[in-house]
Structures are given as structure tokens and as C-alpha cells.
C-alpha atoms as a PDB file:
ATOM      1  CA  UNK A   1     124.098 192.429-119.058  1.00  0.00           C
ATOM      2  CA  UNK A   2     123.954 194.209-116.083  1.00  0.00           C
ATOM      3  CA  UNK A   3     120.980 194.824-113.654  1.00  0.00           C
ATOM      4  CA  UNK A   4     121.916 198.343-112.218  1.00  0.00           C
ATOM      5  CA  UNK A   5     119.638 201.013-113.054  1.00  0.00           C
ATOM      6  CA  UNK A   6     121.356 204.177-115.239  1.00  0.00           C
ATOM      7  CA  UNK A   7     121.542 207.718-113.809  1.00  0.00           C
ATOM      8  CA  UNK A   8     118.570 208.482-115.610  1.00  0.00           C
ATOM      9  CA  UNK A   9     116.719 205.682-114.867  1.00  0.00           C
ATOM     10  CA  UNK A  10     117.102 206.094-110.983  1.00  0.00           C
ATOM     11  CA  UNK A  11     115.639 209.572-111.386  1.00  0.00           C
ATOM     12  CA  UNK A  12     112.627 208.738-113.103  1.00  0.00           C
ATOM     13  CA  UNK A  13     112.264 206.040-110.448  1.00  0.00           C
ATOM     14  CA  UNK A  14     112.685 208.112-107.866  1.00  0.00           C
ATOM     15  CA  UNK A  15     110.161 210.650-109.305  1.00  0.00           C
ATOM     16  CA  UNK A  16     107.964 207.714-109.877  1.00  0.00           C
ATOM     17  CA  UNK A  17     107.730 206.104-106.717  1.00  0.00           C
ATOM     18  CA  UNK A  18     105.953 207.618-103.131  1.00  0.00           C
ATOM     19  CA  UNK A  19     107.870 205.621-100.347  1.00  0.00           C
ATOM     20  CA  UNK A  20     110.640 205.009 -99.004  1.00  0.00           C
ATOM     21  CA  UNK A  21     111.735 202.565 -96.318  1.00  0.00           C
ATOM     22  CA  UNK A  22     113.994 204.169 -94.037  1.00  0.00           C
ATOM     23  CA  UNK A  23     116.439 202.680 -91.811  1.00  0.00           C
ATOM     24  CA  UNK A  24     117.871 204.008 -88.532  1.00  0.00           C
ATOM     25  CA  UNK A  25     120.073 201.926 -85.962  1.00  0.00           C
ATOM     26  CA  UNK A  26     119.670 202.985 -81.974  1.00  0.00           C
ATOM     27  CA  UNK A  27     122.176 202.980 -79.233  1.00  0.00           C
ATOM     28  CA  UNK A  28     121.888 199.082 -78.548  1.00  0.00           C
ATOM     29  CA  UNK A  29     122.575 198.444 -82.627  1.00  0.00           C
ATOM     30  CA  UNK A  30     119.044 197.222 -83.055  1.00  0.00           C
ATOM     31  CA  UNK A  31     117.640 198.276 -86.463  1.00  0.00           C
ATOM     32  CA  UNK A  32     114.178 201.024 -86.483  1.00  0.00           C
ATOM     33  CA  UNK A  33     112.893 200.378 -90.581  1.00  0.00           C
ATOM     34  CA  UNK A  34     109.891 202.894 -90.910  1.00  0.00           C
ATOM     35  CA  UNK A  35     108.347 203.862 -94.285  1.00  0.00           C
ATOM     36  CA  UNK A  36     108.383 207.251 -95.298  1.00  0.00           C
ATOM     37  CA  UNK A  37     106.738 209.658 -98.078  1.00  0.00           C
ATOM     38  CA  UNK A  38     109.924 211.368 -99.269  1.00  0.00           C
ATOM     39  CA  UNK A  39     111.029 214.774-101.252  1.00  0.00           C
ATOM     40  CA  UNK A  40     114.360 215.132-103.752  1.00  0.00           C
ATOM     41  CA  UNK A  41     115.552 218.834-103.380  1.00  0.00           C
ATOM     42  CA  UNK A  42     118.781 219.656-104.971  1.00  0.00           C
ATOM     43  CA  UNK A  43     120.111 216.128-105.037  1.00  0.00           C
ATOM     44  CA  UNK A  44     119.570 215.427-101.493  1.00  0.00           C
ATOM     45  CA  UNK A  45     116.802 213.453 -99.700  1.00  0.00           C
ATOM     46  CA  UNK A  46     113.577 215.070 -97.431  1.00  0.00           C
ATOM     47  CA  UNK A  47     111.475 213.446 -94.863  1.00  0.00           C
ATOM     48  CA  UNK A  48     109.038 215.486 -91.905  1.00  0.00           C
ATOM     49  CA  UNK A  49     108.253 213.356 -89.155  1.00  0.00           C
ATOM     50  CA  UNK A  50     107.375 214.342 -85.317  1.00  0.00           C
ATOM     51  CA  UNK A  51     110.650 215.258 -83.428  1.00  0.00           C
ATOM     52  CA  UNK A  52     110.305 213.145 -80.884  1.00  0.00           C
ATOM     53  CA  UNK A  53     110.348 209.923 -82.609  1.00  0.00           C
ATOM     54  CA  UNK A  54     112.688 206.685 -82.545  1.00  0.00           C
ATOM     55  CA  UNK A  55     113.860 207.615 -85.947  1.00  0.00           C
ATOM     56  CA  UNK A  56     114.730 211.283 -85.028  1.00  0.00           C
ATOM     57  CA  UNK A  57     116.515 209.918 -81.456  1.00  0.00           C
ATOM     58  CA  UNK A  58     118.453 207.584 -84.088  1.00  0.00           C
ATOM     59  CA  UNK A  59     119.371 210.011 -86.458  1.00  0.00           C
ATOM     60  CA  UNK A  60     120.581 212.460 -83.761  1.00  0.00           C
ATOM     61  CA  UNK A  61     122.784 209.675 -81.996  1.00  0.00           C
ATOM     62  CA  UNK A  62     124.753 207.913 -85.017  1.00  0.00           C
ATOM     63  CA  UNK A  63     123.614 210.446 -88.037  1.00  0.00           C
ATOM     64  CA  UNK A  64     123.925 207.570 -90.629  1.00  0.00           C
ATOM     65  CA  UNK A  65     120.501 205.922 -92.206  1.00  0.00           C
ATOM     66  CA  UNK A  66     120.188 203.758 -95.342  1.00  0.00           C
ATOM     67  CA  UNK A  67     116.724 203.968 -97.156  1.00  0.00           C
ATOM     68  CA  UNK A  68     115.605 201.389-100.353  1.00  0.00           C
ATOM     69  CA  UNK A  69     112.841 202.098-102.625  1.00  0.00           C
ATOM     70  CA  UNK A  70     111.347 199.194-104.501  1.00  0.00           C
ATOM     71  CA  UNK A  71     108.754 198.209-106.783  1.00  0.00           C
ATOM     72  CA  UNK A  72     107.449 195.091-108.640  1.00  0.00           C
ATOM     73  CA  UNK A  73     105.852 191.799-107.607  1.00  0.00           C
ATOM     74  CA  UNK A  74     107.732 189.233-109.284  1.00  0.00           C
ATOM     75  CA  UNK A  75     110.980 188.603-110.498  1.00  0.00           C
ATOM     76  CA  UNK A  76     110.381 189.992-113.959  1.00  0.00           C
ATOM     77  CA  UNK A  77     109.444 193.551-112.806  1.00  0.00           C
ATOM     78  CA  UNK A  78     111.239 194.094-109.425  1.00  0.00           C
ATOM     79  CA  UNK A  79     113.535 196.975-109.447  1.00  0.00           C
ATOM     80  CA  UNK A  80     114.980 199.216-106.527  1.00  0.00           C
ATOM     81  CA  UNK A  81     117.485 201.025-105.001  1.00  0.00           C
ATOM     82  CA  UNK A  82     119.365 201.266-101.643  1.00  0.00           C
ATOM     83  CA  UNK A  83     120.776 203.944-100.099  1.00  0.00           C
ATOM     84  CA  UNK A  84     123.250 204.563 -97.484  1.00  0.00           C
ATOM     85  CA  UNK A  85     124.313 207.991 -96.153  1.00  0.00           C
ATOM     86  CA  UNK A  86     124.167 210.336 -93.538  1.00  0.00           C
ATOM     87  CA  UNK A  87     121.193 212.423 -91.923  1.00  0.00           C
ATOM     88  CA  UNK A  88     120.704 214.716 -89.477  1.00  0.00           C
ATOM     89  CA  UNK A  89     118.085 217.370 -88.243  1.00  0.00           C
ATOM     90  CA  UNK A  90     117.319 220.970 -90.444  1.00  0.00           C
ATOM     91  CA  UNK A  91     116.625 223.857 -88.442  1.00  0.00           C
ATOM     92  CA  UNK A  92     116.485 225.866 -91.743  1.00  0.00           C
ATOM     93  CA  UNK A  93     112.879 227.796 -91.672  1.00  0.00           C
ATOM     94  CA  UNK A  94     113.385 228.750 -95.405  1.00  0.00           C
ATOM     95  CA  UNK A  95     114.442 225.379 -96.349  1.00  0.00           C
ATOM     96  CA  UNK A  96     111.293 223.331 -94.373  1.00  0.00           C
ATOM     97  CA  UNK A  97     108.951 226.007 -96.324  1.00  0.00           C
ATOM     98  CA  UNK A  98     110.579 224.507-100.168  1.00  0.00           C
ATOM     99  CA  UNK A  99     110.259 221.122 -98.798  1.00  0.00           C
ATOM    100  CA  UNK A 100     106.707 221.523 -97.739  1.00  0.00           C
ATOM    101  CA  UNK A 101     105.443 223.365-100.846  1.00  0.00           C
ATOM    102  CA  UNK A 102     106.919 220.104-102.927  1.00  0.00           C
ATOM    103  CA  UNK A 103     105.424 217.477-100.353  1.00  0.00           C
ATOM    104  CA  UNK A 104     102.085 219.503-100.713  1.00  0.00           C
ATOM    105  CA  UNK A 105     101.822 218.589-104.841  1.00  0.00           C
ATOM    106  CA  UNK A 106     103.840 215.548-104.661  1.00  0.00           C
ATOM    107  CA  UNK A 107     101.488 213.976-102.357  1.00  0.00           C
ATOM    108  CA  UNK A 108      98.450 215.959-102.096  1.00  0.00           C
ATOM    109  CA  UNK A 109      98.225 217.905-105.434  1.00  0.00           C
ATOM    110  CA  UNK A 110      97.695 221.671-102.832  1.00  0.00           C
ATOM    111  CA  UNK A 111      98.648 222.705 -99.686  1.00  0.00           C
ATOM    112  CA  UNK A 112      94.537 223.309 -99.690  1.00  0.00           C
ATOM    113  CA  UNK A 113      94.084 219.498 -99.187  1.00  0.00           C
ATOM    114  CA  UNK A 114      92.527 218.326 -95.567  1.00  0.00           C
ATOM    115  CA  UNK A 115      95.323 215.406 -95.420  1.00  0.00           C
ATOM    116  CA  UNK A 116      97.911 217.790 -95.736  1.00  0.00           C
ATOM    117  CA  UNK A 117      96.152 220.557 -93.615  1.00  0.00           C
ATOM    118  CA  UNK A 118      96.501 217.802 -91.133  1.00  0.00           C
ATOM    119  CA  UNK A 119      99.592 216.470 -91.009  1.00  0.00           C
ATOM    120  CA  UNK A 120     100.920 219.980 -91.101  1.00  0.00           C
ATOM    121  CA  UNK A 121      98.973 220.631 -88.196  1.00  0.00           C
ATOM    122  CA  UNK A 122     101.223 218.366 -85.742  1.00  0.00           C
ATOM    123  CA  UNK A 123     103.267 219.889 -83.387  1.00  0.00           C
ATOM    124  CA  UNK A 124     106.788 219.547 -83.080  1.00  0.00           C
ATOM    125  CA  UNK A 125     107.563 218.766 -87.027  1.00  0.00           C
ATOM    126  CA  UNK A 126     111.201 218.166 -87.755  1.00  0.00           C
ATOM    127  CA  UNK A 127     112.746 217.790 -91.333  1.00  0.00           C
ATOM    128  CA  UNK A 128     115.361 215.279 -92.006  1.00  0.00           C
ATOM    129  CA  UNK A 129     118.003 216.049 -94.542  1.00  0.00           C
ATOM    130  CA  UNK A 130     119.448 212.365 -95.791  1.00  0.00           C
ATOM    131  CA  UNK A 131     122.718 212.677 -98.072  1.00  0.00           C
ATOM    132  CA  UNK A 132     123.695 209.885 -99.970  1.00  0.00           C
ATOM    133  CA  UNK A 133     127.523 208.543 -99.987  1.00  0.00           C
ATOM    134  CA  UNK A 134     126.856 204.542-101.379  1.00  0.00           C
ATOM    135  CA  UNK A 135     124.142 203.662-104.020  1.00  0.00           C
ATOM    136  CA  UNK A 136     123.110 200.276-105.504  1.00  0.00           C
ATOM    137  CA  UNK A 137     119.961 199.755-107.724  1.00  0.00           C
ATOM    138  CA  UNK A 138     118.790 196.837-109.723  1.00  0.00           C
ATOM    139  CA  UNK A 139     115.942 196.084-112.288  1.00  0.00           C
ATOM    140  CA  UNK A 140     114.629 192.293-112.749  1.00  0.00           C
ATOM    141  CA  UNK A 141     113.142 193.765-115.737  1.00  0.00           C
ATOM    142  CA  UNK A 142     115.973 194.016-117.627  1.00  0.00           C
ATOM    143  CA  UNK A 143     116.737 189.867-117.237  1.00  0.00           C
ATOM    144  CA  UNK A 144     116.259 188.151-120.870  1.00  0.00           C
ATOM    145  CA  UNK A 145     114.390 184.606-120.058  1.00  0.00           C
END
């Protein structure tokens, strides 16, 4: 029996859980691993973060990231995925507004709420778009001993 999750099971995952870790290389090959609150729109793969961060200098120098998402605390329940693919910088105004109306309820439940008033507030927001191209998931859970 395999341990890879099924389509459907990766989206329910991915609906499930609130963080990813994200992983950006810089110029000297050293690896920046951040975590992240994340958004799905339309297949693809949202984070906001200050523009003038490591990860954004990263993303705009080799445009390729990798991100996993795990869960579970023992062998019997761990499950994740990993993701490699290619991001880069959205200057879409229309595009930030979706993403931030879905980060509002995913992770706040309003746009009213003070943490999100807040982290809204920060200058110099930036969206990152991350498309996957390589996928690999696996679930402990599904081991029979």
C-alpha cells in the first residue's frame, strides 16, 4: 500500500492546515525556511509578507521556492506534503484584494478583526504567487502495524 495522499485528500489537507514552511535559496545557495499563513486561489499558492524581506530578495533573484505542510506527532499520524515550484512578485491590485478577503476569514474569521487590521496596516505589503511543478505527499496514517 502506498503512503501518498489522493487528489482529494491533499485538498482537504490543504484546507485543513494554517502553515506552511516556505523555502527560498539566496545568491550564495544558502537555504532561508520561514513559516507562512498561506491562501489556495485558483489552484495556485498565496503568501503577503513585507517587500523588503530575505524571502522576497530570494524569490526575485532565482524565482523557484519549495514549501511542505505537515502535521502529526508520531509515526502513526504524520502526513504532509512538499512542494516545489516557481514564485515571483504580483503587482495585480485586483488580485491582492481576492487574496486578502480569503486571508481575512481563513485566518481571522473578518477583515473587522484587530490582528488583521494590523497586519494589513504594514507598509510595503507584497503578495507572492507560488505555482507548483513537483508534488510529493505522504500519510503515516495509512501504515497497517
Amino acid at each position: 500500500m502506498g503512503l501518498n495522499m489522493t487528489p482529494q485528500e491533499v485538498k482537504v489537507f490543504l484546507a485543513e492546515q494554517k502553515v506552511c514552511r516556505m523555502a527560498t535559496v539566496d545568491k550564495s545557495g544558502m537555504p532561508h525556511v520561514i513559516p507562512m499563513w498561506y491562501v489556495i486561489l485558483d489552484g495556485d499558492i498565496y503568501v503577503e509578507t513585507t517587500g523588503t524581506t530575505k524571502k522576497v530578495r530570494n524569490v526575485k533573484l532565482t524565482k523557484k521556492a519549495s514549501l511542505v505542510i505537515d502535521d502529526g506527532d508520531s509515526l502513526h499520524d504524520f502526513r504532509g506534503i512538499m512542494i516545489q515550484g516557481n514564485m515571483e512578485v504580483i503587482n495585480d491590485k485586483a488580485l491582492f484584494k481576492k487574496f486578502r478577503e480569503a486571508y481575512a476569514q481563513r485566518y481571522f474569521g473578518s477583515d473587522e478583526h484587530p490582528g488583521y487590521r494590523f497586519l494589513t496596516s504594514i507598509p510595503n505589503r507584497v503578495l507572492l504567487k507560488f505555482t507548483p511543478e513537483r508534488f510529493y505527499s505522504w500519510d503515516y496514517r495509512k501504515l497497517k502495524f
